[in-house]
Structure formats: structure tokens, C-alpha cells
N, C-alpha and C. Protein backbone atom coordinates (compact mmCIF):
# COMPACT_ATOMS: atom_id res chain seq x y z
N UNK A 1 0.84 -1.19 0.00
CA UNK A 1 0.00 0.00 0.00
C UNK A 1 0.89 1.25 0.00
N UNK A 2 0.48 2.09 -0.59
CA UNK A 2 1.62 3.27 -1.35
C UNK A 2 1.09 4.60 0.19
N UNK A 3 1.98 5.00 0.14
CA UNK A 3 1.79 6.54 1.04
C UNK A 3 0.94 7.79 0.76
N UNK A 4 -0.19 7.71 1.53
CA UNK A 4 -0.84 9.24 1.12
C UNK A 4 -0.05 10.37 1.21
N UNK A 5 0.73 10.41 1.97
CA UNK A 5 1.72 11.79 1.77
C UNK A 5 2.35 11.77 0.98
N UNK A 6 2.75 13.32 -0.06
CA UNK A 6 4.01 13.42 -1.00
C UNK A 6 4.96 13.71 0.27
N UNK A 7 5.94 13.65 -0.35
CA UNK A 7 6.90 13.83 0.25
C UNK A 7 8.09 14.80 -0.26
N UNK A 8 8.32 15.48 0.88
CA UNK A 8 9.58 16.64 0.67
C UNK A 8 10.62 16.30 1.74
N UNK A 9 11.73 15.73 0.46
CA UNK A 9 12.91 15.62 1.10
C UNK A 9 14.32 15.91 1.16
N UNK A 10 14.57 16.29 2.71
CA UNK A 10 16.27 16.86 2.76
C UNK A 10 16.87 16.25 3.22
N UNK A 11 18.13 16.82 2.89
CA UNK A 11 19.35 15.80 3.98
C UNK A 11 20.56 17.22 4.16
N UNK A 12 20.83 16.64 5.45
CA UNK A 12 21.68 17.62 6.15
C UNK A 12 22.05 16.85 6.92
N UNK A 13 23.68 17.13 7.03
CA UNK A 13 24.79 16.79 8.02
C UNK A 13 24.46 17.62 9.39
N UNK A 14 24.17 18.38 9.71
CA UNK A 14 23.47 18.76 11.04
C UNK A 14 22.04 19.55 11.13
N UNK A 15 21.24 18.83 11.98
CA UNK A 15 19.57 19.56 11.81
C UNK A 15 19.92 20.95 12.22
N UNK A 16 20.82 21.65 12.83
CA UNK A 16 21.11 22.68 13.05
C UNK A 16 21.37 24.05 11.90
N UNK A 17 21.49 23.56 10.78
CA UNK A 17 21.68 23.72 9.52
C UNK A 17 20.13 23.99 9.29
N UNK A 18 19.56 23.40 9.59
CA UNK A 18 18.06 23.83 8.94
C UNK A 18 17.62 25.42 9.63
N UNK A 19 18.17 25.62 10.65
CA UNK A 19 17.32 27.04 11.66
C UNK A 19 18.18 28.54 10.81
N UNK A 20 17.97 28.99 11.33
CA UNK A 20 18.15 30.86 11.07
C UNK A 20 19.27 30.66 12.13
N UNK A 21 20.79 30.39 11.93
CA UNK A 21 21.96 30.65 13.04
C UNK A 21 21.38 32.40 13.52
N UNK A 22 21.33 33.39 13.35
CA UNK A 22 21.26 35.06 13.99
C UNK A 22 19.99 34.76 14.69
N UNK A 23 18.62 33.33 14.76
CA UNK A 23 17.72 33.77 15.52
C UNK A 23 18.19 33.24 17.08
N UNK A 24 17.61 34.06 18.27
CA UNK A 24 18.72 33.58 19.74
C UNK A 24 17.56 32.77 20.29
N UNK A 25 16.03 32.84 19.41
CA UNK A 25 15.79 31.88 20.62
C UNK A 25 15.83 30.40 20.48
N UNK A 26 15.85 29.05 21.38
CA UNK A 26 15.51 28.01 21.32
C UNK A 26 14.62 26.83 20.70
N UNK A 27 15.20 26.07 20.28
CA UNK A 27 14.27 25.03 19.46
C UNK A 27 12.82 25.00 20.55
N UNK A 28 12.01 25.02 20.26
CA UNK A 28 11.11 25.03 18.88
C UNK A 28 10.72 26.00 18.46
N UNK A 29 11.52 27.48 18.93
CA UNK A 29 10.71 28.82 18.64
C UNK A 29 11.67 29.21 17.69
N UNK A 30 12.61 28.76 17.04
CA UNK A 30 13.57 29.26 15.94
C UNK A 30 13.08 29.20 15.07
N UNK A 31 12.96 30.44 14.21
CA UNK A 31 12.67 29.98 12.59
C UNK A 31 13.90 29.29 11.83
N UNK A 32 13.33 28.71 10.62
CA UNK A 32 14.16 27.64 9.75
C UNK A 32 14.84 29.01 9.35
N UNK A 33 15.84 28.71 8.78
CA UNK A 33 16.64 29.31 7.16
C UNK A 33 15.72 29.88 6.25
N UNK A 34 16.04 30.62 5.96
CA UNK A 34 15.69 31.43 4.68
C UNK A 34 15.80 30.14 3.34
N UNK A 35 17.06 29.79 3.31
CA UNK A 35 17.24 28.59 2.36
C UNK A 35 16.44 27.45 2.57
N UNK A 36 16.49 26.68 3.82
CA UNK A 36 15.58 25.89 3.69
C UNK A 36 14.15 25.79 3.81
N UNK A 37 13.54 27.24 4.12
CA UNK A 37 12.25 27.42 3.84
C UNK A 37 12.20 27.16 2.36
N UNK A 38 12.73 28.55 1.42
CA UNK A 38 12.53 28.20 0.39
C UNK A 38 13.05 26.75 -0.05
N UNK A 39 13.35 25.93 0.11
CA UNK A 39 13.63 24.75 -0.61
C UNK A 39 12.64 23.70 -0.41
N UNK A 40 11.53 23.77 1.07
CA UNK A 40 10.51 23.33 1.52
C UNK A 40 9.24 24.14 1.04
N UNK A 41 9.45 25.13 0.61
CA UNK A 41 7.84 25.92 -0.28
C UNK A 41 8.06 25.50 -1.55
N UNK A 42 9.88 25.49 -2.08
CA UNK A 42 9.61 25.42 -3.46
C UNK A 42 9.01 23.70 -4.07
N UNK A 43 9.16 22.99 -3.49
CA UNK A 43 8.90 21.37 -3.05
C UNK A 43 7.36 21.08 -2.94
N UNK A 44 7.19 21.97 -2.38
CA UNK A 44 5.53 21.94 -1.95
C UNK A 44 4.51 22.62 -2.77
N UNK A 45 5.20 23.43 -3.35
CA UNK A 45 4.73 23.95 -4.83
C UNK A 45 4.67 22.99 -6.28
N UNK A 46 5.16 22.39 -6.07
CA UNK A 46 5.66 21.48 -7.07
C UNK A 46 4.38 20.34 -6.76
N UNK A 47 4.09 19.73 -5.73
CA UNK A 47 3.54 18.85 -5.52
C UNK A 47 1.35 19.14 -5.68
N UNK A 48 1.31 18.19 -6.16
CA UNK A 48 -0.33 18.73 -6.47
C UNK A 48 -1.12 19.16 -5.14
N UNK A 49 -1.99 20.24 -5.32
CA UNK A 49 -2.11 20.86 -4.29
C UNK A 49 -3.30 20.10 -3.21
N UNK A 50 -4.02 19.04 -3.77
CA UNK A 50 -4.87 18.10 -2.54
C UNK A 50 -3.80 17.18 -2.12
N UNK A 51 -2.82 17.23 -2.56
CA UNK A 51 -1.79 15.82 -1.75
C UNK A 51 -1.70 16.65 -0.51
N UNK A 52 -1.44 15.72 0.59
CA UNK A 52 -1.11 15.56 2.23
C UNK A 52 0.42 16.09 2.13
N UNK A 53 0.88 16.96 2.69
CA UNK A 53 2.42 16.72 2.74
C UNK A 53 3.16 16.24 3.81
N UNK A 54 4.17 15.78 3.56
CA UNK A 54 4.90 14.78 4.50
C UNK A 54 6.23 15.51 4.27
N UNK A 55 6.93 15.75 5.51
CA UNK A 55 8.30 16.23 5.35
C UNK A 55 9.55 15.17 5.82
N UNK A 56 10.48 15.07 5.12
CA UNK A 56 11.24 13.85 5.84
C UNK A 56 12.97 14.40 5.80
N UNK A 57 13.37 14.24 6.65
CA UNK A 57 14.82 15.09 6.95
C UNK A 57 16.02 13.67 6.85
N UNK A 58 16.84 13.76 6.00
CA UNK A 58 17.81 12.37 6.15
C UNK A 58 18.98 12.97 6.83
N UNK A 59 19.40 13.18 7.74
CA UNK A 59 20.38 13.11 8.72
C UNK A 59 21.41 12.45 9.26
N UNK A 60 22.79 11.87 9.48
CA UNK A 60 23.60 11.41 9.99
C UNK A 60 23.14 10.48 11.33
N UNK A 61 22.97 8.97 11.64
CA UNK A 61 22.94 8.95 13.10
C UNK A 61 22.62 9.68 14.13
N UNK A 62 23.68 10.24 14.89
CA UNK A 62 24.15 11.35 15.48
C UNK A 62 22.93 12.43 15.99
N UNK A 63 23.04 12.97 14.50
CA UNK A 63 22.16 13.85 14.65
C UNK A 63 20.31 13.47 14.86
N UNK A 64 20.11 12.23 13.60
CA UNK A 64 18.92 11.93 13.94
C UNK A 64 18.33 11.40 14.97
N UNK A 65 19.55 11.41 15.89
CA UNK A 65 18.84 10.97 17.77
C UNK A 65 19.17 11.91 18.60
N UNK A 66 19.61 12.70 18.07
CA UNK A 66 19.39 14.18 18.84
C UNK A 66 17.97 14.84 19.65
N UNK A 67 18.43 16.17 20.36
CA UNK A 67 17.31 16.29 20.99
C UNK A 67 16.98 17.49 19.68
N UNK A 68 17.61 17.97 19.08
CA UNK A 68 17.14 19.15 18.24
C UNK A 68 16.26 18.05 17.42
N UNK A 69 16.90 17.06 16.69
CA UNK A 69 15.93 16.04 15.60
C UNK A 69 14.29 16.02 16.06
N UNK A 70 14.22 15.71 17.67
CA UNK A 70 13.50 15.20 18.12
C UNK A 70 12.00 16.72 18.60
N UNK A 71 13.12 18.06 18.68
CA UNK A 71 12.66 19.22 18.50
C UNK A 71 11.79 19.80 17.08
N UNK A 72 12.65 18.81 16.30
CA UNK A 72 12.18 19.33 14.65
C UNK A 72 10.70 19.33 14.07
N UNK A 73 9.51 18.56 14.21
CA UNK A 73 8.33 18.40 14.33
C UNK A 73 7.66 20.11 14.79
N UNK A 74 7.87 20.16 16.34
CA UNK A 74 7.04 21.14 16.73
C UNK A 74 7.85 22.46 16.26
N UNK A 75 9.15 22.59 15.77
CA UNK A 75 9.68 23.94 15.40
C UNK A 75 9.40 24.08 13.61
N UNK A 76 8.86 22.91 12.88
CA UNK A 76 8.55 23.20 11.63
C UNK A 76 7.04 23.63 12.02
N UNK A 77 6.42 22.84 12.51
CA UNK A 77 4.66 23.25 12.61
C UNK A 77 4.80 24.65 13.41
N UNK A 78 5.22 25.04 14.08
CA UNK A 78 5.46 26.31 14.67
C UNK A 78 6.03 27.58 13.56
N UNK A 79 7.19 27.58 12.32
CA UNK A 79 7.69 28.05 11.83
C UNK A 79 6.57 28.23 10.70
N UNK A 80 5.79 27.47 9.82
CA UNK A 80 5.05 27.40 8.58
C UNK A 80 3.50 28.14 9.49
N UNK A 81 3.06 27.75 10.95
CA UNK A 81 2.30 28.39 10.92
C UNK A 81 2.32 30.31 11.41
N UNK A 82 3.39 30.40 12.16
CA UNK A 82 3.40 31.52 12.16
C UNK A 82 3.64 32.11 10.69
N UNK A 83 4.18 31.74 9.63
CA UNK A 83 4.07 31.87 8.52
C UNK A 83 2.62 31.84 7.97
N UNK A 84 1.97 31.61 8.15
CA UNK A 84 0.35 31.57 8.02
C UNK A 84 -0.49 32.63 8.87
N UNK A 85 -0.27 32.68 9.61
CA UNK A 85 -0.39 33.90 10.81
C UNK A 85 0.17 35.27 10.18
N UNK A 86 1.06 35.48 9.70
CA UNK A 86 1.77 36.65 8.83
C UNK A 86 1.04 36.73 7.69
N UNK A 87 0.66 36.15 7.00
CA UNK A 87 0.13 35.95 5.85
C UNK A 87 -1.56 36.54 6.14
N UNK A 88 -1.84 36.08 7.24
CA UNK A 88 -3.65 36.17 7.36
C UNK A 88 -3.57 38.04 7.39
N UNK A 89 -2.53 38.17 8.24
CA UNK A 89 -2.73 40.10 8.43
C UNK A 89 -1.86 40.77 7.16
N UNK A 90 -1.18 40.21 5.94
CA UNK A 90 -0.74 40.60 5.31
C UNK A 90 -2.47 41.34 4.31
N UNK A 91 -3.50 39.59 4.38
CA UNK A 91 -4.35 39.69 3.90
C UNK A 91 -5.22 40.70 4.25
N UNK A 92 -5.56 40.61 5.43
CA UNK A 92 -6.30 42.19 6.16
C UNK A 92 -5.72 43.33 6.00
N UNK A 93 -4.19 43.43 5.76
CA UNK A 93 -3.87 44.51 5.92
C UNK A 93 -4.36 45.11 4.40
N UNK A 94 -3.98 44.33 3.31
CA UNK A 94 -4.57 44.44 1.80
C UNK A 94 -5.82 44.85 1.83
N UNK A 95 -6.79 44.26 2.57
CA UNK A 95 -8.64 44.64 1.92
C UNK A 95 -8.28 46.13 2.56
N UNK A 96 -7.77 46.40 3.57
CA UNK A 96 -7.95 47.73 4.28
C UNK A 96 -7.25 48.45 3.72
N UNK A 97 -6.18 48.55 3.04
CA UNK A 97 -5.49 49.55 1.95
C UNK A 97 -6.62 49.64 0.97
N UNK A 98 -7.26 48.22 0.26
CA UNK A 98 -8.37 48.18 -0.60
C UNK A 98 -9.47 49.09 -0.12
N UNK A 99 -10.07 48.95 0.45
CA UNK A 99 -11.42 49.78 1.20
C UNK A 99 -11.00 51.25 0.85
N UNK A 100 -9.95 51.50 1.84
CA UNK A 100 -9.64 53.04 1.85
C UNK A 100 -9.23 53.32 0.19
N UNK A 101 -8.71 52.86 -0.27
CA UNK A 101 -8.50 53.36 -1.58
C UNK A 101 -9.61 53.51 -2.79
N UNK A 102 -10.33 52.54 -2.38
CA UNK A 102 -11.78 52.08 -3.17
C UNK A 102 -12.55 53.54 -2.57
N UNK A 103 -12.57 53.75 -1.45
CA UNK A 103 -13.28 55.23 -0.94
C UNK A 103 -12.68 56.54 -1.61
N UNK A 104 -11.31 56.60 -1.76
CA UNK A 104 -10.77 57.73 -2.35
C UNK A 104 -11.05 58.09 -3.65
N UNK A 105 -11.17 56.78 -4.11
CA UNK A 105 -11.32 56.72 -5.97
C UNK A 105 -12.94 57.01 -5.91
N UNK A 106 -13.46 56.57 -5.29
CA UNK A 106 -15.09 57.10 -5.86
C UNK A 106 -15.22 58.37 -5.79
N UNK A 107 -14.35 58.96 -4.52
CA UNK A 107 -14.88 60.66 -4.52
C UNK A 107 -13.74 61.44 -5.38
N UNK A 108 -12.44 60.49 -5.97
CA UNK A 108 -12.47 61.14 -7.09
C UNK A 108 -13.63 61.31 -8.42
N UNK A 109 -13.67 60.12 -8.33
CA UNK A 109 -14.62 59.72 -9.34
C UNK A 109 -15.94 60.50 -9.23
N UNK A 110 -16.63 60.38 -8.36
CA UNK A 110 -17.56 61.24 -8.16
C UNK A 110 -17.42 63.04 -8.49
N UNK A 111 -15.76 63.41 -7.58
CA UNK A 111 -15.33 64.94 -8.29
C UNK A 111 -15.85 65.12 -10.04
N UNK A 112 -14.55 63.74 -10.42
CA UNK A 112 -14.50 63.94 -11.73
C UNK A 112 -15.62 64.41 -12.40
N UNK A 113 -16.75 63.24 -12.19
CA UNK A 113 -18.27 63.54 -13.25
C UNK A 113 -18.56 65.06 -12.91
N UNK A 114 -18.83 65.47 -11.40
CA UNK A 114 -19.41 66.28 -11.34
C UNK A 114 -18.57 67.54 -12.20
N UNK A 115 -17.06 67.49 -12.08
CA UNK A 115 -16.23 68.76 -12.86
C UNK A 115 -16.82 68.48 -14.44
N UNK A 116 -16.87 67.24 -14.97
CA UNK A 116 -17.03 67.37 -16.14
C UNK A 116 -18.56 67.61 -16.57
N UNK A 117 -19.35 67.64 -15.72
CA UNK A 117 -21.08 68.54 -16.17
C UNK A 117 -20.58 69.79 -15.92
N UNK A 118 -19.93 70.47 -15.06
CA UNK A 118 -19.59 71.65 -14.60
C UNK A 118 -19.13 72.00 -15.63
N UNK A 119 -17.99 71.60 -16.30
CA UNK A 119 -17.47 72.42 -17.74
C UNK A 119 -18.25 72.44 -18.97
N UNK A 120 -19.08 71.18 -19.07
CA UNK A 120 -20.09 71.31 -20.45
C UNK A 120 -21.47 72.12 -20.07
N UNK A 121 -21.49 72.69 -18.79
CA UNK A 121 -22.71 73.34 -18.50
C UNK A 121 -22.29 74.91 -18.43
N UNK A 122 -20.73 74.97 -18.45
CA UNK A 122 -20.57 76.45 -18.04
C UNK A 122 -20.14 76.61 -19.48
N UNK A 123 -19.48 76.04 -20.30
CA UNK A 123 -18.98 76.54 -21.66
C UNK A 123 -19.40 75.88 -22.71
N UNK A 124 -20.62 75.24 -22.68
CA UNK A 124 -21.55 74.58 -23.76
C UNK A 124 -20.65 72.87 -24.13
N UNK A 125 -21.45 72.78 -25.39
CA UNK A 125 -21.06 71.76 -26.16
C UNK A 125 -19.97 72.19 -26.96
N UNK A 126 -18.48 72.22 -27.11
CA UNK A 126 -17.28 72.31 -27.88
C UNK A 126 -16.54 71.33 -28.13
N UNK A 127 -16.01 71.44 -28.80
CA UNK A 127 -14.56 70.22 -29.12
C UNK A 127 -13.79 70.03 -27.49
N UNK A 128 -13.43 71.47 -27.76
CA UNK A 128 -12.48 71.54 -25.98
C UNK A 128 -12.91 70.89 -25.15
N UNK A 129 -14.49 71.62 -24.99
CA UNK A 129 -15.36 70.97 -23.50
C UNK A 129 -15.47 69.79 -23.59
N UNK A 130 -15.56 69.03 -24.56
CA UNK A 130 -16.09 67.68 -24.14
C UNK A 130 -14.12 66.77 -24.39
N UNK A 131 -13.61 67.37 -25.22
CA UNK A 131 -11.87 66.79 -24.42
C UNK A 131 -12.19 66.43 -22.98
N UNK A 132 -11.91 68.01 -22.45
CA UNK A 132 -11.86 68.28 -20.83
C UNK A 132 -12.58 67.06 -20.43
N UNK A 133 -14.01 67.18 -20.39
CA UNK A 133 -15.02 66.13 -19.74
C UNK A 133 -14.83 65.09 -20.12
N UNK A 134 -14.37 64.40 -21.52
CA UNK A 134 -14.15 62.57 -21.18
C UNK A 134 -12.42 62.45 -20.69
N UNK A 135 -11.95 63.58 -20.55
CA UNK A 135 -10.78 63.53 -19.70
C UNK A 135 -10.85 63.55 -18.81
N UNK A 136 -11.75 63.78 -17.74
CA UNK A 136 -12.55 64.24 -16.72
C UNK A 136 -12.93 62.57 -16.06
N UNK A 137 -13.57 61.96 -17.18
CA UNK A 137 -14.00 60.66 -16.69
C UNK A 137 -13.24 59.80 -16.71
N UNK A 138 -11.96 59.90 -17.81
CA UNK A 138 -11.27 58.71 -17.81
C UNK A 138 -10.39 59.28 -16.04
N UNK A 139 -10.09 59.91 -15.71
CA UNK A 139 -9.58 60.46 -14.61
C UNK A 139 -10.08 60.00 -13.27
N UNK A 140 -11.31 59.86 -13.42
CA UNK A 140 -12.35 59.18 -12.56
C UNK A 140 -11.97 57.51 -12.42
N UNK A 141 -11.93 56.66 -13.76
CA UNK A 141 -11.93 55.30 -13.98
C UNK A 141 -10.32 54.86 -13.61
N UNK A 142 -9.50 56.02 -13.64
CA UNK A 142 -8.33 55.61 -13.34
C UNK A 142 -7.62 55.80 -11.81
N UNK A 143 -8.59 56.47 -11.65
CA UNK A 143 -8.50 56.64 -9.70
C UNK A 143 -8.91 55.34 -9.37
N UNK A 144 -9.95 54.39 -9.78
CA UNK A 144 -10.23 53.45 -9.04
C UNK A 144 -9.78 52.24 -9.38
N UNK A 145 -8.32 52.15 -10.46
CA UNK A 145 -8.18 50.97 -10.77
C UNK A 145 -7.24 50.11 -9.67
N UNK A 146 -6.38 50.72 -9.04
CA UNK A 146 -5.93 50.17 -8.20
C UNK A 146 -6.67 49.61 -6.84
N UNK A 147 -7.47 50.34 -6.44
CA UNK A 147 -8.59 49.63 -5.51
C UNK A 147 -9.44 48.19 -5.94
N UNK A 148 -9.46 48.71 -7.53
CA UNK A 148 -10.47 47.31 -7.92
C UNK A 148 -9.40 46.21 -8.42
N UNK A 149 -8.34 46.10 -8.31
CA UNK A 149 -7.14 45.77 -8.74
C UNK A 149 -6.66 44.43 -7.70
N UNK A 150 -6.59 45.42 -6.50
CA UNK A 150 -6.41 44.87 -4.88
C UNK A 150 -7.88 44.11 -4.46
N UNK A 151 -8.87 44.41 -4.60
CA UNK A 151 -10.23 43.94 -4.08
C UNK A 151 -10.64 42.40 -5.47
N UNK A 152 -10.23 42.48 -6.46
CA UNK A 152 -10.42 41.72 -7.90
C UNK A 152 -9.17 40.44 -7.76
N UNK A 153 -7.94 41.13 -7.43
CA UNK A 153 -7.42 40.12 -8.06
C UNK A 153 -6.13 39.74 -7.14
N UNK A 154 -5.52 41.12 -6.13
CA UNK A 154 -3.92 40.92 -5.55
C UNK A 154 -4.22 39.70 -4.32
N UNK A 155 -5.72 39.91 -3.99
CA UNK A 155 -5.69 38.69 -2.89
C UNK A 155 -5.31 37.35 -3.00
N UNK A 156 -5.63 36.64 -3.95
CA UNK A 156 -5.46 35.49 -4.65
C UNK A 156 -3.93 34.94 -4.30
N UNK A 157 -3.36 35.92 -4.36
CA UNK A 157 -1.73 34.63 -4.24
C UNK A 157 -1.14 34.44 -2.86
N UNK A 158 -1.46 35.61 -2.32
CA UNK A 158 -1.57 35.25 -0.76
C UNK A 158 -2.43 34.72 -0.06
N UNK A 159 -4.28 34.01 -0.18
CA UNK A 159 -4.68 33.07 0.01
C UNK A 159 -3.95 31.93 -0.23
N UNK A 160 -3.52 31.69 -1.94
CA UNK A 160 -2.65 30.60 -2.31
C UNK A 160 -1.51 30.04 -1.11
N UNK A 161 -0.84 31.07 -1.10
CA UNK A 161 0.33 30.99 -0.23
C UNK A 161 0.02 30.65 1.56
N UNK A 162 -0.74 30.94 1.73
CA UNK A 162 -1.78 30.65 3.31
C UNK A 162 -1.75 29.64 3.47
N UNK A 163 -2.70 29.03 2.44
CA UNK A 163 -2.93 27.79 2.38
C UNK A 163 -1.89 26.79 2.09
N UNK A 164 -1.11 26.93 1.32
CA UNK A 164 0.29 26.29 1.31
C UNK A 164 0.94 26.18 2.86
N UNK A 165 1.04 27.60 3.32
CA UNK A 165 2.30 27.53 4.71
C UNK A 165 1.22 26.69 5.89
N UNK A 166 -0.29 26.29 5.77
CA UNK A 166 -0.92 25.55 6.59
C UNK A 166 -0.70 24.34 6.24
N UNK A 167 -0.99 23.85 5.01
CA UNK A 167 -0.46 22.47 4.66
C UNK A 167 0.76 22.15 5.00
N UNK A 168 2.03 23.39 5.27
CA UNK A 168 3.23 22.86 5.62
C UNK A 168 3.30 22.42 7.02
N UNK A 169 2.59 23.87 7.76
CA UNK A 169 2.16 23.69 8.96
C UNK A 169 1.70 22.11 9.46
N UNK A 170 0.94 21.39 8.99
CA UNK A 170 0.19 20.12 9.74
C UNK A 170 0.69 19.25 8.97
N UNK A 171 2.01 19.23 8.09
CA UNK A 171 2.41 18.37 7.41
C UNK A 171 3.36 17.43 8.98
N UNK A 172 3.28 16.08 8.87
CA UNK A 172 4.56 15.37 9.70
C UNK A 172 5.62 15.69 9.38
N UNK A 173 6.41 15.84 10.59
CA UNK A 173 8.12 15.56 9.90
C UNK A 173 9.02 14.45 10.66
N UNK A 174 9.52 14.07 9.68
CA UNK A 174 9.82 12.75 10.30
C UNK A 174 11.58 12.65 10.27
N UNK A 175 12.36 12.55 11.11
CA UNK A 175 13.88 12.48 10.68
C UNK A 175 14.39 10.84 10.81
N UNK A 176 15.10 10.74 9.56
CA UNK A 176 15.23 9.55 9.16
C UNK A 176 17.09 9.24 9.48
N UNK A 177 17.55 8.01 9.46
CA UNK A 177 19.06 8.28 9.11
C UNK A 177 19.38 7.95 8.10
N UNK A 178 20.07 9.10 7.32
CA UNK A 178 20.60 8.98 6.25
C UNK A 178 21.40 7.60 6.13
N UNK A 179 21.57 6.83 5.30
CA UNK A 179 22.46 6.07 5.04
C UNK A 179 23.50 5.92 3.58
């Protein structure tokens, strides 16, 4: 019977190698590496996105009966979800740039129309006036593209990515000995 988990796998001569050496605090509150995050997102990207993920570390002896090895479980589920946790207020912080910006652009937008009846009502129907006024509106449509931009479409890859660093989050990790 074959394994429901894909699997993402490393090997390192010391699990110590996997953490951030400049972070001071203690296994299990250390974040990983910069490198071996990315080498564990880029892995997990790769893999179809309903598979289970399974993480598996090949290690030296030594190390794989260590107490850090034995640390490694709760400092990856700890590391991918605060990574998920960053991500959720990256997301809030986005709709709320969205909102406020979506508010600014209408009362441009709203300015705009109203300047552009204002000029075809004070200086008639002309070539000029009506320049001015669909200049007026495109001015309007272009105040609000970035709001509908952020609210339409920027959310999407950071859901994506959420959901990824949770799957990494509740993925097992298992340290094996290399042989």
C-alpha cells in the first residue's frame, strides 16, 4: 500500500543547519533558514495541491537521535504556521489599503463627473469641452483601478500561499538516518 503523503525531502549533516543561526531563541521557537524554507515551499509547490504533505529530513545517526531532531516536528509546525499567521494580516492589511483606496477613488470619481457637467454646462457643447469632460471621466476610472485591482485580483496569491504555509504547517516531519 503506497503513502498518502508526498513527500519533501532533505538531507543535512546537522539539523542545526536547517534554523536561522542570527535567531537567539531556542528550538522550537527558531525559525528555519531562509534557504531551507525556500527549498521546503519550493517542493511543496511542485507537488499537487490536494496531496497531504509529508516532510522527511535524512540526517547522519548522530544527529537523527538528537534532541534538536526530536525538537524538529514542533519547530517546523510552529515556523510554517506563524508563517500563516503573517500571511492572514498581510491579507487584512490588503482589503484595508483596498477599502480606503476604493473610498478615495469614488470621490475622485464622483469629483471627476461632477467637474465634467460643470465644464459642459458652463462653456456649452465644444470640441475643448467635451476633451476636458471625457478627460474628466477617464480620470475618474483611473483613480479606481488600483482599488479594484487589490479587491479583484492581488488577494489570490496570498490566500494561495496561506494555504500552502498551513499544509506545511500540519504536514509530519519525520527524521530519518541517512544512510
Amino acid at each position: 500500500m503506497s503513502d498518502p503523503h508526498a513527500a519533501i525531502e532533505l538531507r543535512v549533516e546537522r539539523i542545526a543547519n536547517l534554523f536561522d543561526p542570527f535567531d537567539p531563541f531556542p528550538l522550537p521557537s527558531r525559525d528555519l533558514s531562509g534557504g531551507a524554507e525556500a527549498f521546503i515551499v519550493d517542493w511543496a509547490r511542485e507537488l499537487p495541491r490536494e496531496a497531504r504533505l509529508r516532510i522527511v529530513v535524512h540526517a547522519p545517526r548522530m544527529e537523527a537521535e538528537s534532541e534538536a531532531a526530536g525538537a524538529l516536528p514542533a519547530a517546523v509546525k510552529q515556523h510554517f504556521g506563524m508563517r500563516a499567521q503573517r500571511l492572514l494580516g498581510d491579507l487584512h492589511e490588503l482589503f484595508r489599503v483596498g477599502r480606503a483606496s476604493l473610498f478615495i477613488g469614488l470621490a475622485v470619481l464622483a469629483l471627476c463627473v461632477g467637474a465634467s457637467a460643470l465644464v459642459t454646462t458652463m462653456f456649452g457643447e465644444t470640441p475643448l469641452t467635451r476633451f476636458v469632460a471625457e478627460g474628466l471621466f477617464i480620470l475618474g476610472w483611473v483613480a479606481n483601478w488600483r482599488p479594484l485591482e487589490i479587491i479583484l485580483y492581488d488577494w489570490w496569491p496570498l490566500v494561495r500561499r496561506r494555504r500552502l504555509m498551513l499544509r506545511l504547517a500540519a504536514a509530519p516531519v519525520e527524521v530519518r538516518t541517512a544512510e
